[in-house]
PDB file of N, CA and C in Angstrom:
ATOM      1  N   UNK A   1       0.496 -27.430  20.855  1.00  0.00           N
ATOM      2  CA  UNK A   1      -0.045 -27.059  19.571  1.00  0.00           C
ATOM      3  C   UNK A   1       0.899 -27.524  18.468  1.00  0.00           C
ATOM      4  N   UNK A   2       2.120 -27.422  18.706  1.00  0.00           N
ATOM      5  CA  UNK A   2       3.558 -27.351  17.694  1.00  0.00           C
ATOM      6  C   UNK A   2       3.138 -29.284  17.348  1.00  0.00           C
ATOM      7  N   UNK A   3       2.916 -30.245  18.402  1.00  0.00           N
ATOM      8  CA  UNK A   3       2.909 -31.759  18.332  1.00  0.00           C
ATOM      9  C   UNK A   3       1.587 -31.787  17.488  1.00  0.00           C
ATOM     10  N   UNK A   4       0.599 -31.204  17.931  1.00  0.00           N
ATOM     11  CA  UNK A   4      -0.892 -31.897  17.008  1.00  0.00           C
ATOM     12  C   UNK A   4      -0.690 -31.082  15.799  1.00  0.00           C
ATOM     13  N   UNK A   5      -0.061 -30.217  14.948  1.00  0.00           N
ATOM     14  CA  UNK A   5      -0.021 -29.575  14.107  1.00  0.00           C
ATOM     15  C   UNK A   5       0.799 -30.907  13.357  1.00  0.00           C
ATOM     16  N   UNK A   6       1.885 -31.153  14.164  1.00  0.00           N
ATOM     17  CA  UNK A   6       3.297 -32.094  13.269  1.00  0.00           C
ATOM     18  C   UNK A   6       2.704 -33.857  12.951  1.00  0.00           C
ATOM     19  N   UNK A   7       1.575 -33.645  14.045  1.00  0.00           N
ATOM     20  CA  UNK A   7       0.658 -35.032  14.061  1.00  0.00           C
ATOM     21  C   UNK A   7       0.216 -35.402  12.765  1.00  0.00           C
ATOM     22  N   UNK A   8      -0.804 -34.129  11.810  1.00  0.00           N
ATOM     23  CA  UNK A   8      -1.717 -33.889  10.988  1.00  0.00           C
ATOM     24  C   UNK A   8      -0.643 -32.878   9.929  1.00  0.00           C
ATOM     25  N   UNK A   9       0.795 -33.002  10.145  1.00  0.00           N
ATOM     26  CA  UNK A   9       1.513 -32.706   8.554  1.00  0.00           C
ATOM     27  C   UNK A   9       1.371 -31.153   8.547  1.00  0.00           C
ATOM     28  N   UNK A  10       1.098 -30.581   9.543  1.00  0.00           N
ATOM     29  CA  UNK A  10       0.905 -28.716   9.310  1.00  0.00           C
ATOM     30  C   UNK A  10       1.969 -28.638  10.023  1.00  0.00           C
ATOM     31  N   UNK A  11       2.758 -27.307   9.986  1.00  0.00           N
ATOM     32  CA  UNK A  11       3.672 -26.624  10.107  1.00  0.00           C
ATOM     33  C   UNK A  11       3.188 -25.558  11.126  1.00  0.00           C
ATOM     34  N   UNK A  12       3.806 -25.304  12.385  1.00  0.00           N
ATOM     35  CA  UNK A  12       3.491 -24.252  13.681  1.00  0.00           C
ATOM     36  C   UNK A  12       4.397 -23.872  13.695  1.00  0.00           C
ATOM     37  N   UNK A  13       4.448 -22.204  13.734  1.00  0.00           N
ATOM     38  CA  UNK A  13       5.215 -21.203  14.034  1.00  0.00           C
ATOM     39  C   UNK A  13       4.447 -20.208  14.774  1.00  0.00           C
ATOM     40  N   UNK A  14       4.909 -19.333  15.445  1.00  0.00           N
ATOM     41  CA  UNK A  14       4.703 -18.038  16.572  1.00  0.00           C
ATOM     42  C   UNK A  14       5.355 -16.826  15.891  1.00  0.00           C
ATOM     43  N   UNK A  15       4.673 -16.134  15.284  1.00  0.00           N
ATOM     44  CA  UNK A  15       4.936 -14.625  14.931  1.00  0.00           C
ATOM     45  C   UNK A  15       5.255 -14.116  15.968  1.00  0.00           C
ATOM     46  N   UNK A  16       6.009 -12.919  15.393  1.00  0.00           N
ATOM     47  CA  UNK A  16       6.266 -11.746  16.995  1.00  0.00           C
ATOM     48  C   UNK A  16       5.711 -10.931  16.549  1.00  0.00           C
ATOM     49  N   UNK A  17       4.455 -10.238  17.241  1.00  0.00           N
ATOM     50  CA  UNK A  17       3.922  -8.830  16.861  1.00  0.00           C
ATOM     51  C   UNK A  17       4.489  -8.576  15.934  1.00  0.00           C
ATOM     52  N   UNK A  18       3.494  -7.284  14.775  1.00  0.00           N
ATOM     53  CA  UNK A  18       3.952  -6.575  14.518  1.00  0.00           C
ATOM     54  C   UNK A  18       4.301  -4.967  14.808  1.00  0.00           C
ATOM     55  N   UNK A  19       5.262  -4.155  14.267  1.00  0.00           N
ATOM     56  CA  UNK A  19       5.759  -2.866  14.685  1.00  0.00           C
ATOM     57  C   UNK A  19       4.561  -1.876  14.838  1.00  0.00           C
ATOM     58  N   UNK A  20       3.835  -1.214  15.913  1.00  0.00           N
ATOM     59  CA  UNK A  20       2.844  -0.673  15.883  1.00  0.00           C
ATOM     60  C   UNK A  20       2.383  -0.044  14.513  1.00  0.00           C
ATOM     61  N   UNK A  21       3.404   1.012  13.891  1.00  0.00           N
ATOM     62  CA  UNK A  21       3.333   1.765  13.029  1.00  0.00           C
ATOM     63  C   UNK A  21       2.965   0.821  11.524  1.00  0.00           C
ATOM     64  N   UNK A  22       3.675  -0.267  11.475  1.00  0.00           N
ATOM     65  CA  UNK A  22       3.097  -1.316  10.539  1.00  0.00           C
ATOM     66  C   UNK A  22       2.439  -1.488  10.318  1.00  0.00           C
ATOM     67  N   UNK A  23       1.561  -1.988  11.704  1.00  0.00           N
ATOM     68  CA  UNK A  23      -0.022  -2.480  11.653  1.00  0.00           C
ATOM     69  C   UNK A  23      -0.962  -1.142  11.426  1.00  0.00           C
ATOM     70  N   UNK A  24      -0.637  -0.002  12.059  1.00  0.00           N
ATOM     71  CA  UNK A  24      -1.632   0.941  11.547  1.00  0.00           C
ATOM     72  C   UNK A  24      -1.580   1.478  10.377  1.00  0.00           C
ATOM     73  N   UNK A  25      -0.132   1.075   9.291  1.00  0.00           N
ATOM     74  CA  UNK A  25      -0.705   1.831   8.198  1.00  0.00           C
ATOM     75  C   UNK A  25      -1.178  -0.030   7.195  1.00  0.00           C
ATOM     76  N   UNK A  26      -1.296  -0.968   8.028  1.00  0.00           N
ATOM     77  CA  UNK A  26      -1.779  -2.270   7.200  1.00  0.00           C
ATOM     78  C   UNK A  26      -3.294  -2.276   7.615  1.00  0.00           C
ATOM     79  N   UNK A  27      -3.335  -1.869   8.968  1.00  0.00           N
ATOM     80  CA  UNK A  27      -5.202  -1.898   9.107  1.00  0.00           C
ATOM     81  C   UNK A  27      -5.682  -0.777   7.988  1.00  0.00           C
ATOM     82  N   UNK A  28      -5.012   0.712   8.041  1.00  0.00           N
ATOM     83  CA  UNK A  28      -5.879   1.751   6.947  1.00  0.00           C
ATOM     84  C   UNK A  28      -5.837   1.148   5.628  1.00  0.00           C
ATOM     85  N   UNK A  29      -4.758   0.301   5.083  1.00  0.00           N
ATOM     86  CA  UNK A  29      -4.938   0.225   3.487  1.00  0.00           C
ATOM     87  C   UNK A  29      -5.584  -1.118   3.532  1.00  0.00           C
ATOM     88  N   UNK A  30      -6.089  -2.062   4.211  1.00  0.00           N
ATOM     89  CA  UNK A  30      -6.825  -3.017   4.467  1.00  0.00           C
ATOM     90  C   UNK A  30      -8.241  -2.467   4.355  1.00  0.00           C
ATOM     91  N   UNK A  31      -8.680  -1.047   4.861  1.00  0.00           N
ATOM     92  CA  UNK A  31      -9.831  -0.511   4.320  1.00  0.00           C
ATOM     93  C   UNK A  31     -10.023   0.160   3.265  1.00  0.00           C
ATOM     94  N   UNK A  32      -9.135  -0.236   2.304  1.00  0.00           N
ATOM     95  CA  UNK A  32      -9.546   0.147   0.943  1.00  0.00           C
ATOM     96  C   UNK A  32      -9.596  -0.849   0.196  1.00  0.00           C
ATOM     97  N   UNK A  33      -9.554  -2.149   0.673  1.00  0.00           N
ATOM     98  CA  UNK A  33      -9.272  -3.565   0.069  1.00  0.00           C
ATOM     99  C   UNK A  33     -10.492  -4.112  -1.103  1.00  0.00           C
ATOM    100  N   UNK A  34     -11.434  -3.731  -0.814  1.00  0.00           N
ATOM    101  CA  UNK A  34     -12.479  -3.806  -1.394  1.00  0.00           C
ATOM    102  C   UNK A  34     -12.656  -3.043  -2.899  1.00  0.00           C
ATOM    103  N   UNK A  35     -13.076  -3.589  -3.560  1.00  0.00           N
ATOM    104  CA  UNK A  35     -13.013  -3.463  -5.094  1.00  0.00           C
ATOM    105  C   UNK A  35     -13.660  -2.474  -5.621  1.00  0.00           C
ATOM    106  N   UNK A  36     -14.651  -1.745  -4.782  1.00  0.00           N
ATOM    107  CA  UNK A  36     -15.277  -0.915  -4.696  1.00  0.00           C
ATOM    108  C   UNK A  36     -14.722   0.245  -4.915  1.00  0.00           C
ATOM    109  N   UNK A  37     -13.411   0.164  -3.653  1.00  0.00           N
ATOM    110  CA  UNK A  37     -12.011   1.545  -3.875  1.00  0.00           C
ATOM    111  C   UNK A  37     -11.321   1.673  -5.073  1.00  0.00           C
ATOM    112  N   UNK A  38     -11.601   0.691  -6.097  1.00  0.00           N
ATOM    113  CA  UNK A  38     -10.593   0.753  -7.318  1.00  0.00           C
ATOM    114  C   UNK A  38     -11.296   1.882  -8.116  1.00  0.00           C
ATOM    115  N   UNK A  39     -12.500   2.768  -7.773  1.00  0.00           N
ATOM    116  CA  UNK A  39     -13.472   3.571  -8.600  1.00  0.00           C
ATOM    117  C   UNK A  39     -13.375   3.761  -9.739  1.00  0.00           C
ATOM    118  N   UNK A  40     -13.768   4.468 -10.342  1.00  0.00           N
ATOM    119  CA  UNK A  40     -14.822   4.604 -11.819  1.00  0.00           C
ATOM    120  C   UNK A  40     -13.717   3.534 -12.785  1.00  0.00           C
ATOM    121  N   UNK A  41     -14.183   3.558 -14.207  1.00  0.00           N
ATOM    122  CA  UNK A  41     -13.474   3.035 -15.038  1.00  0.00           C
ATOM    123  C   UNK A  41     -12.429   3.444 -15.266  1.00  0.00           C
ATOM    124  N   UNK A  42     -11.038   2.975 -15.601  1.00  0.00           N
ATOM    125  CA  UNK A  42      -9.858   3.823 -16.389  1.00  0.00           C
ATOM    126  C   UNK A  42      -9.236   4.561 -14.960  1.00  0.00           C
ATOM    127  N   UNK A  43      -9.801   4.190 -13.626  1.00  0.00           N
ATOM    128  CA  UNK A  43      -8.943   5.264 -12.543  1.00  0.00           C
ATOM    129  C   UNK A  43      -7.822   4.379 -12.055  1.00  0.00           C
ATOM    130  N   UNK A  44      -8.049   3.067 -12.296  1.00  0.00           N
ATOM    131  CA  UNK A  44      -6.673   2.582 -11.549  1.00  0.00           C
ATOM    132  C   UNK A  44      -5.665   2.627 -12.456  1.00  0.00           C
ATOM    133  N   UNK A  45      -6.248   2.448 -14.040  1.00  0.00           N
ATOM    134  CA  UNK A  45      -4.926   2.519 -14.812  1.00  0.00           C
ATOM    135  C   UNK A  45      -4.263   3.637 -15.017  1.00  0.00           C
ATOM    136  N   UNK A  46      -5.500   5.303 -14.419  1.00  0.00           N
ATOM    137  CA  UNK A  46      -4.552   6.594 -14.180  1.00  0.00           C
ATOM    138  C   UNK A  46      -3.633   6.539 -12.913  1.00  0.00           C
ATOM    139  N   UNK A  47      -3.962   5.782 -11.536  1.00  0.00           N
ATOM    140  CA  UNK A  47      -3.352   5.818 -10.685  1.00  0.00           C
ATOM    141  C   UNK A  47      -2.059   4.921 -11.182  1.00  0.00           C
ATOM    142  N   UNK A  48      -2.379   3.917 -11.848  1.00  0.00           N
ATOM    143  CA  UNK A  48      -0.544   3.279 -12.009  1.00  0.00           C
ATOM    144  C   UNK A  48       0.031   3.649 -12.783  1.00  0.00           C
ATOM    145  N   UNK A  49      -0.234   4.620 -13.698  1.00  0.00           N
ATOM    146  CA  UNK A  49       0.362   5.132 -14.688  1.00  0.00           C
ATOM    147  C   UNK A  49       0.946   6.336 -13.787  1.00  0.00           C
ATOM    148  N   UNK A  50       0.594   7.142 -13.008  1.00  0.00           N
ATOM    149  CA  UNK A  50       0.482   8.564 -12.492  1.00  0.00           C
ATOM    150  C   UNK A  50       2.003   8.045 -11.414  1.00  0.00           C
ATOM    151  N   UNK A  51       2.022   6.858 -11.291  1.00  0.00           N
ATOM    152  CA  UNK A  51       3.670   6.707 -10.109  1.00  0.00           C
ATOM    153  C   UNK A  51       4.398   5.625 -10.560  1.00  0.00           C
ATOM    154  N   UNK A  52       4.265   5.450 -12.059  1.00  0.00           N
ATOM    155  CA  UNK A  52       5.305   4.919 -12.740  1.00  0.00           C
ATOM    156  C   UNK A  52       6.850   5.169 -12.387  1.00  0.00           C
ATOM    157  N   UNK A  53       6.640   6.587 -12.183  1.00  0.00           N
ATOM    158  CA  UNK A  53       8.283   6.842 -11.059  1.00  0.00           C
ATOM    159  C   UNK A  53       7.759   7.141  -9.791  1.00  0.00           C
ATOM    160  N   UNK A  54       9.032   7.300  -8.904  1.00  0.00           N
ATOM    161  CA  UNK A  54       8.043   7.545  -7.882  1.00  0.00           C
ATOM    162  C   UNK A  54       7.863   8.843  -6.930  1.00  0.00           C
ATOM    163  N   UNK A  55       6.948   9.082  -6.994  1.00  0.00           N
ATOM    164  CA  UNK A  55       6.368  10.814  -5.921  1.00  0.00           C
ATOM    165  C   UNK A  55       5.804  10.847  -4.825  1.00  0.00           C
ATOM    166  N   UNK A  56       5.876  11.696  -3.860  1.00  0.00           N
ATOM    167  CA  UNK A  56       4.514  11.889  -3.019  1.00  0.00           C
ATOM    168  C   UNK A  56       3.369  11.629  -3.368  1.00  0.00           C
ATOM    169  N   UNK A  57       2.800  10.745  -1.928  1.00  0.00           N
ATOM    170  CA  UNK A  57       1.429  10.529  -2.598  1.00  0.00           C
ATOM    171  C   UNK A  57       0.692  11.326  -3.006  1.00  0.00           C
ATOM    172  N   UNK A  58       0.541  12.610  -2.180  1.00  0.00           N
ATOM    173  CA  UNK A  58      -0.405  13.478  -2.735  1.00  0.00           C
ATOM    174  C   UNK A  58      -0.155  14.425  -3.852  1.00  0.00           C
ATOM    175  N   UNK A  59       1.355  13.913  -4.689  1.00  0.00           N
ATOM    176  CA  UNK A  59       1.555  14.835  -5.601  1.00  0.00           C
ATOM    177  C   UNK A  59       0.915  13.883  -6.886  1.00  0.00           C
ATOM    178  N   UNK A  60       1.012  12.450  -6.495  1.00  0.00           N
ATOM    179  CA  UNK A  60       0.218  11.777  -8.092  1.00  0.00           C
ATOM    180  C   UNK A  60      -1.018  11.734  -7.631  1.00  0.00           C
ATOM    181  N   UNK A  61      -1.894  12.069  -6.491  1.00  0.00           N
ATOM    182  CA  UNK A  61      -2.724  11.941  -6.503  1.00  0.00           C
ATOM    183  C   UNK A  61      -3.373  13.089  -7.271  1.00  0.00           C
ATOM    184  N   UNK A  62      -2.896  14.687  -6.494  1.00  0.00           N
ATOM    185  CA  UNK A  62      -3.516  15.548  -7.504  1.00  0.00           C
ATOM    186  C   UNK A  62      -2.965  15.655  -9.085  1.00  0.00           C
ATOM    187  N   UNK A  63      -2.739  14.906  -9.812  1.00  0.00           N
ATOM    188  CA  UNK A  63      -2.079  14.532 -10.713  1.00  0.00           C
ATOM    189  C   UNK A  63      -3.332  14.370 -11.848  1.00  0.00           C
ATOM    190  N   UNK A  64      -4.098  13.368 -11.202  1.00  0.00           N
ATOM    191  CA  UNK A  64      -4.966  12.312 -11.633  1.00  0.00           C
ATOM    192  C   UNK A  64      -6.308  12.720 -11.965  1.00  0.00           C
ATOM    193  N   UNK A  65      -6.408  14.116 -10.740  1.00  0.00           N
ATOM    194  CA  UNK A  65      -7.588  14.661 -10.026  1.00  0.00           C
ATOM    195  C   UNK A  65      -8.158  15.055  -8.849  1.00  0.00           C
ATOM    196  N   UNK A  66      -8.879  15.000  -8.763  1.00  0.00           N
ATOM    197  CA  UNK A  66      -9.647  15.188  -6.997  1.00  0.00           C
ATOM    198  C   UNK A  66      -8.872  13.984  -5.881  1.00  0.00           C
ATOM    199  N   UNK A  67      -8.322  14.794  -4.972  1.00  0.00           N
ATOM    200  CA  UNK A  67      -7.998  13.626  -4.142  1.00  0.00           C
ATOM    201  C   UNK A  67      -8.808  12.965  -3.462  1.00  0.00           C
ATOM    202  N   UNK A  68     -10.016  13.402  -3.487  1.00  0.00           N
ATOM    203  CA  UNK A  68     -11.502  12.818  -2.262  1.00  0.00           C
ATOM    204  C   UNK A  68     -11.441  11.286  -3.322  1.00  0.00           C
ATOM    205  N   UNK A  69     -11.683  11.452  -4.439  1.00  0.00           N
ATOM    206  CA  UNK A  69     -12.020  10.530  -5.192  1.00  0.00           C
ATOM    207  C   UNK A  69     -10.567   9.565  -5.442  1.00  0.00           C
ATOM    208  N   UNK A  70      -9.499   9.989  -5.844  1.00  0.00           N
ATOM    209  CA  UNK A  70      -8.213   9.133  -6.162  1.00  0.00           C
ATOM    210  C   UNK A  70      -7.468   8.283  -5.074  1.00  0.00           C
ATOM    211  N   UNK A  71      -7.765   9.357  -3.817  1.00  0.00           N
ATOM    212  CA  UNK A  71      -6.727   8.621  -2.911  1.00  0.00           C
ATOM    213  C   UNK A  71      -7.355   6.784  -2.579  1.00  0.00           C
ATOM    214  N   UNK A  72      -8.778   6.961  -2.398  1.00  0.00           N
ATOM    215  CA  UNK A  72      -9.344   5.605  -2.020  1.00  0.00           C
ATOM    216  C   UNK A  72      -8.876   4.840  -3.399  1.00  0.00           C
ATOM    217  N   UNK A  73      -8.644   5.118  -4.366  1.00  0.00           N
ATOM    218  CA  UNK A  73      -7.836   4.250  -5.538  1.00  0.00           C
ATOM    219  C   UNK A  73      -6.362   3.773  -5.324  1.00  0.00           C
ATOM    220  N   UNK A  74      -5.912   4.746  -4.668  1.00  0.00           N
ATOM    221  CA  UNK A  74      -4.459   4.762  -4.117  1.00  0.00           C
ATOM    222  C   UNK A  74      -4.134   3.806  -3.519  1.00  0.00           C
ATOM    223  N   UNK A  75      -4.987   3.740  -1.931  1.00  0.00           N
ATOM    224  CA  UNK A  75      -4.707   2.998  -1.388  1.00  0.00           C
ATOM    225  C   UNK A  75      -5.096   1.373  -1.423  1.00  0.00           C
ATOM    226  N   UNK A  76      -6.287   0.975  -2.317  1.00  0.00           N
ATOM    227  CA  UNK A  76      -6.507   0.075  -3.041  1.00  0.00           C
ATOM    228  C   UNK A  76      -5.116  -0.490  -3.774  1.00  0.00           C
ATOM    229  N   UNK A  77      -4.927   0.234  -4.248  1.00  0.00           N
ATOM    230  CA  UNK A  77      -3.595   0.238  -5.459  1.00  0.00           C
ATOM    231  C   UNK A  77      -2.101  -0.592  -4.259  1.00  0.00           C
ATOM    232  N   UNK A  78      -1.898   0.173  -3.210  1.00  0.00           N
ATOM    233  CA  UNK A  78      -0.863  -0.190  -2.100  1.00  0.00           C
ATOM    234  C   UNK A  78      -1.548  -1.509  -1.800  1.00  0.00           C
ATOM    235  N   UNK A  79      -2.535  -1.836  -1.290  1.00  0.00           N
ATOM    236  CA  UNK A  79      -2.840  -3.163  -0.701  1.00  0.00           C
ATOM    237  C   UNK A  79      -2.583  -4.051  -1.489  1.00  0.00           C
ATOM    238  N   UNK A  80      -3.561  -4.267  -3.064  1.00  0.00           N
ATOM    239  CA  UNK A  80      -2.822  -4.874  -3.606  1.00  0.00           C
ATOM    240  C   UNK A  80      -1.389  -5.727  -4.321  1.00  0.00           C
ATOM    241  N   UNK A  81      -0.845  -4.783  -3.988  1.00  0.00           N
ATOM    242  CA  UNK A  81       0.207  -4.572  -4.268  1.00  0.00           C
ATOM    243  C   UNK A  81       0.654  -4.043  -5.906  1.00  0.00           C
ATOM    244  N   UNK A  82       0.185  -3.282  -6.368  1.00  0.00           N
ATOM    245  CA  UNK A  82      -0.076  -2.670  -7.860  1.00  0.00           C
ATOM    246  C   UNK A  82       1.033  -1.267  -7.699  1.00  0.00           C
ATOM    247  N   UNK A  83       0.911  -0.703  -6.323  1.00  0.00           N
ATOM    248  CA  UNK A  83       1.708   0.337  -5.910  1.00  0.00           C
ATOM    249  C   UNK A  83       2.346  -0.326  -4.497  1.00  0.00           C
ATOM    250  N   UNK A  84       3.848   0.615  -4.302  1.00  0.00           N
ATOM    251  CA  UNK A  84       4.322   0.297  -3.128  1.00  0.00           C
ATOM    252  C   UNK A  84       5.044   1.798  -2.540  1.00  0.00           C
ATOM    253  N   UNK A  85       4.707   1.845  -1.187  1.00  0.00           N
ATOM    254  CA  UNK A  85       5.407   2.694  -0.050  1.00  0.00           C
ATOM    255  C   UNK A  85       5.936   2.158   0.809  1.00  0.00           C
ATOM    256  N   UNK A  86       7.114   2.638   1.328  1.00  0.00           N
ATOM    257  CA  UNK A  86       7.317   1.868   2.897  1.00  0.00           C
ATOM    258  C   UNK A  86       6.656   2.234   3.963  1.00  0.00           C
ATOM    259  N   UNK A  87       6.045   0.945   4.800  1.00  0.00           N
ATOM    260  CA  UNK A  87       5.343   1.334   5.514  1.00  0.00           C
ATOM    261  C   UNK A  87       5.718   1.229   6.972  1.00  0.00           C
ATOM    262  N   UNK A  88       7.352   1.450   7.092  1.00  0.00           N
ATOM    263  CA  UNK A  88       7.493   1.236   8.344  1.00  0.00           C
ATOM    264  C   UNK A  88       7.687   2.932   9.064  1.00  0.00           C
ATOM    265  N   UNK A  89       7.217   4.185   8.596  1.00  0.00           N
ATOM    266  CA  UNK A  89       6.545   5.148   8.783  1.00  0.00           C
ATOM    267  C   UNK A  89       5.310   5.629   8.547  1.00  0.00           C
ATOM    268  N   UNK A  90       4.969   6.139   9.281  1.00  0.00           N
ATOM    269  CA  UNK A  90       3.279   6.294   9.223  1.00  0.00           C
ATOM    270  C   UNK A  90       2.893   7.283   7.567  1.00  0.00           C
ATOM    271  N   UNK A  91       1.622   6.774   7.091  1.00  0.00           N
ATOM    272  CA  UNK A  91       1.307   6.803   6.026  1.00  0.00           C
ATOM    273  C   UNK A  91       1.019   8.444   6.016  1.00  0.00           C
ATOM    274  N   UNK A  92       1.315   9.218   5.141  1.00  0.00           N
ATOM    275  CA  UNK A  92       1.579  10.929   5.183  1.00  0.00           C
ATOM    276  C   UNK A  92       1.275  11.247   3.764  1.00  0.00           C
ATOM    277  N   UNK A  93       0.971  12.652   3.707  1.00  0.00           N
ATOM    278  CA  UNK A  93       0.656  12.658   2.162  1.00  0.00           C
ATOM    279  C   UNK A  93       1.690  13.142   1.423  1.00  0.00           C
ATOM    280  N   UNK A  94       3.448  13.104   2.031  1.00  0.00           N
ATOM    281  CA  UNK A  94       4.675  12.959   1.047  1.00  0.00           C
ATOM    282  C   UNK A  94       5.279  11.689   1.530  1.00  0.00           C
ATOM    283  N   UNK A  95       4.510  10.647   1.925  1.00  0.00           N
ATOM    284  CA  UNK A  95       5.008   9.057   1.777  1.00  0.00           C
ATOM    285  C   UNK A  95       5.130   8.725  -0.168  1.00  0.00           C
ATOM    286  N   UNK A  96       6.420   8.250  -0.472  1.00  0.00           N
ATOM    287  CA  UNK A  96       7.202   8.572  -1.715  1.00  0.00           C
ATOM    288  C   UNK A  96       5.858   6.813  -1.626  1.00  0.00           C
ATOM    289  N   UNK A  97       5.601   7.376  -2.759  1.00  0.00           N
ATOM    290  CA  UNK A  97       4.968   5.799  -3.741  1.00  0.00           C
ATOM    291  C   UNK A  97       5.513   5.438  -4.552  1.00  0.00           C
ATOM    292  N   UNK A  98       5.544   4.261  -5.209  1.00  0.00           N
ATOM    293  CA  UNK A  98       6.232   4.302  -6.669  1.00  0.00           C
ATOM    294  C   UNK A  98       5.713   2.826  -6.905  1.00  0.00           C
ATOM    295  N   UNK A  99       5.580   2.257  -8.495  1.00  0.00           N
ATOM    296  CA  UNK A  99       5.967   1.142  -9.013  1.00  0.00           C
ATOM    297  C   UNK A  99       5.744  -0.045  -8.189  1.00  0.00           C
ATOM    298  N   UNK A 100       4.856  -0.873  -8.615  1.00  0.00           N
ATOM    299  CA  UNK A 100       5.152  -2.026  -8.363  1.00  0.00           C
ATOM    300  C   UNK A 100       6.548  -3.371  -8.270  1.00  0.00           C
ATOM    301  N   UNK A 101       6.857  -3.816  -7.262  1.00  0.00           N
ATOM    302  CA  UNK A 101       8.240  -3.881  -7.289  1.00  0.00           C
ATOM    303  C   UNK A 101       9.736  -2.797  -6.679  1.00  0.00           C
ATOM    304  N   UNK A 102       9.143  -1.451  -6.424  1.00  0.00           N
ATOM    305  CA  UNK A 102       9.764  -0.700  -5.989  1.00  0.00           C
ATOM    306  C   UNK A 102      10.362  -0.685  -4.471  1.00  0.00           C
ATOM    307  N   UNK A 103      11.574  -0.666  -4.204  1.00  0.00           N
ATOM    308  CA  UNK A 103      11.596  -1.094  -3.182  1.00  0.00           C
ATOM    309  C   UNK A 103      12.195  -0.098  -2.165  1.00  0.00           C
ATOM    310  N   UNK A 104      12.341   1.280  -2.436  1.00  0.00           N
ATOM    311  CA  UNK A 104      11.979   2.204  -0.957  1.00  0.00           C
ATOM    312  C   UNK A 104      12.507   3.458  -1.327  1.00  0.00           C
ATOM    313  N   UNK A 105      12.345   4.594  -0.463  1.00  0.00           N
ATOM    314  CA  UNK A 105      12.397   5.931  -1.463  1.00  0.00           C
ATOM    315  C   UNK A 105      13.958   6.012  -1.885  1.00  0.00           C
ATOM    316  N   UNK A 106      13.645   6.576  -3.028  1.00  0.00           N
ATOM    317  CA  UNK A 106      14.977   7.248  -3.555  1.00  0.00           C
ATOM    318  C   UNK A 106      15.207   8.534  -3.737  1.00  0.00           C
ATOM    319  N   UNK A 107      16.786   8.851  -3.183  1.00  0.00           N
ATOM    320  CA  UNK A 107      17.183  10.348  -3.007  1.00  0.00           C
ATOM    321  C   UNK A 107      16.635  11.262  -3.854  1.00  0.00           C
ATOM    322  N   UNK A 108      15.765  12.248  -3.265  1.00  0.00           N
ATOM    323  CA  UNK A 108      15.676  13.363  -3.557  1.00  0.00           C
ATOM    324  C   UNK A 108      13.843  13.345  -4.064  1.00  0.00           C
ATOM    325  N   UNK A 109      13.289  12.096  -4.145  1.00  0.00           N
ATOM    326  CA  UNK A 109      11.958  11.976  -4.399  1.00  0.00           C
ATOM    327  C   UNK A 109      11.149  12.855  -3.348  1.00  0.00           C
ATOM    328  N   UNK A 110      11.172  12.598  -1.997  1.00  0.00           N
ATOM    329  CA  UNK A 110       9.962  12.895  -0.874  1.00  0.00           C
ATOM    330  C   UNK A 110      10.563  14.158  -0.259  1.00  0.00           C
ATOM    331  N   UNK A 111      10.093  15.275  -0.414  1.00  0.00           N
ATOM    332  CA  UNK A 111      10.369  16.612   0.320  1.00  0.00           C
ATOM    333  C   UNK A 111       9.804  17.242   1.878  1.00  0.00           C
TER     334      UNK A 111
END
């Protein structure tokens, strides 16, 4: 595969799996990917406004409002990348969110 790729100018590489826990919290926010999850008008710009610093998810979620309705904004928000959590623990509702660009919890945020 690596020769007919280098034949035709493409580049072959072999990933190694990913970390179970990875992939299951990349398959759940992969189902909010759809534009549909960004709901009503004005909710994503409450969701990025609402973890401008960063909190438990479910503390900006009830922040915002109803979590039935916000969290599918939420996690829209993570896929994109508009919001960020680390996701090399499974996704929980005091997984610290924060900021786009944010790059992993900070002391004393997630209880």
């Amino acid at each position: 595969m690596a020769q007919a790729c280098a034949h035709i100018g493409w580049t072959y590489r072999r990933l190694t799996p990913l970390d179970d826990v990875l992939a299951a919290n990349l398959k759940w926010l992969a189902g909010s990917r759809h534009p549909r999850n960004a709901g009503r008008l004005g909710l994503m710009a409450a969701v990025v406004e609402a973890f401008t610093r960063t909190r438990p998810l479910i503390e900006g979620a009830e922040a915002i409002g109803d979590p039935i309705e916000v969290l599918p904004c939420v996690f829209h928000a993570l896929w994109h990348g508009q919001l960020t959590a680390g996701l090399d623990t499974p996704l929980h509702e005091r997984v610290p969110v924060g900021p786009q660009g944010w790059s992993g919890p900070e002391t004393g945020d997630a209880r």
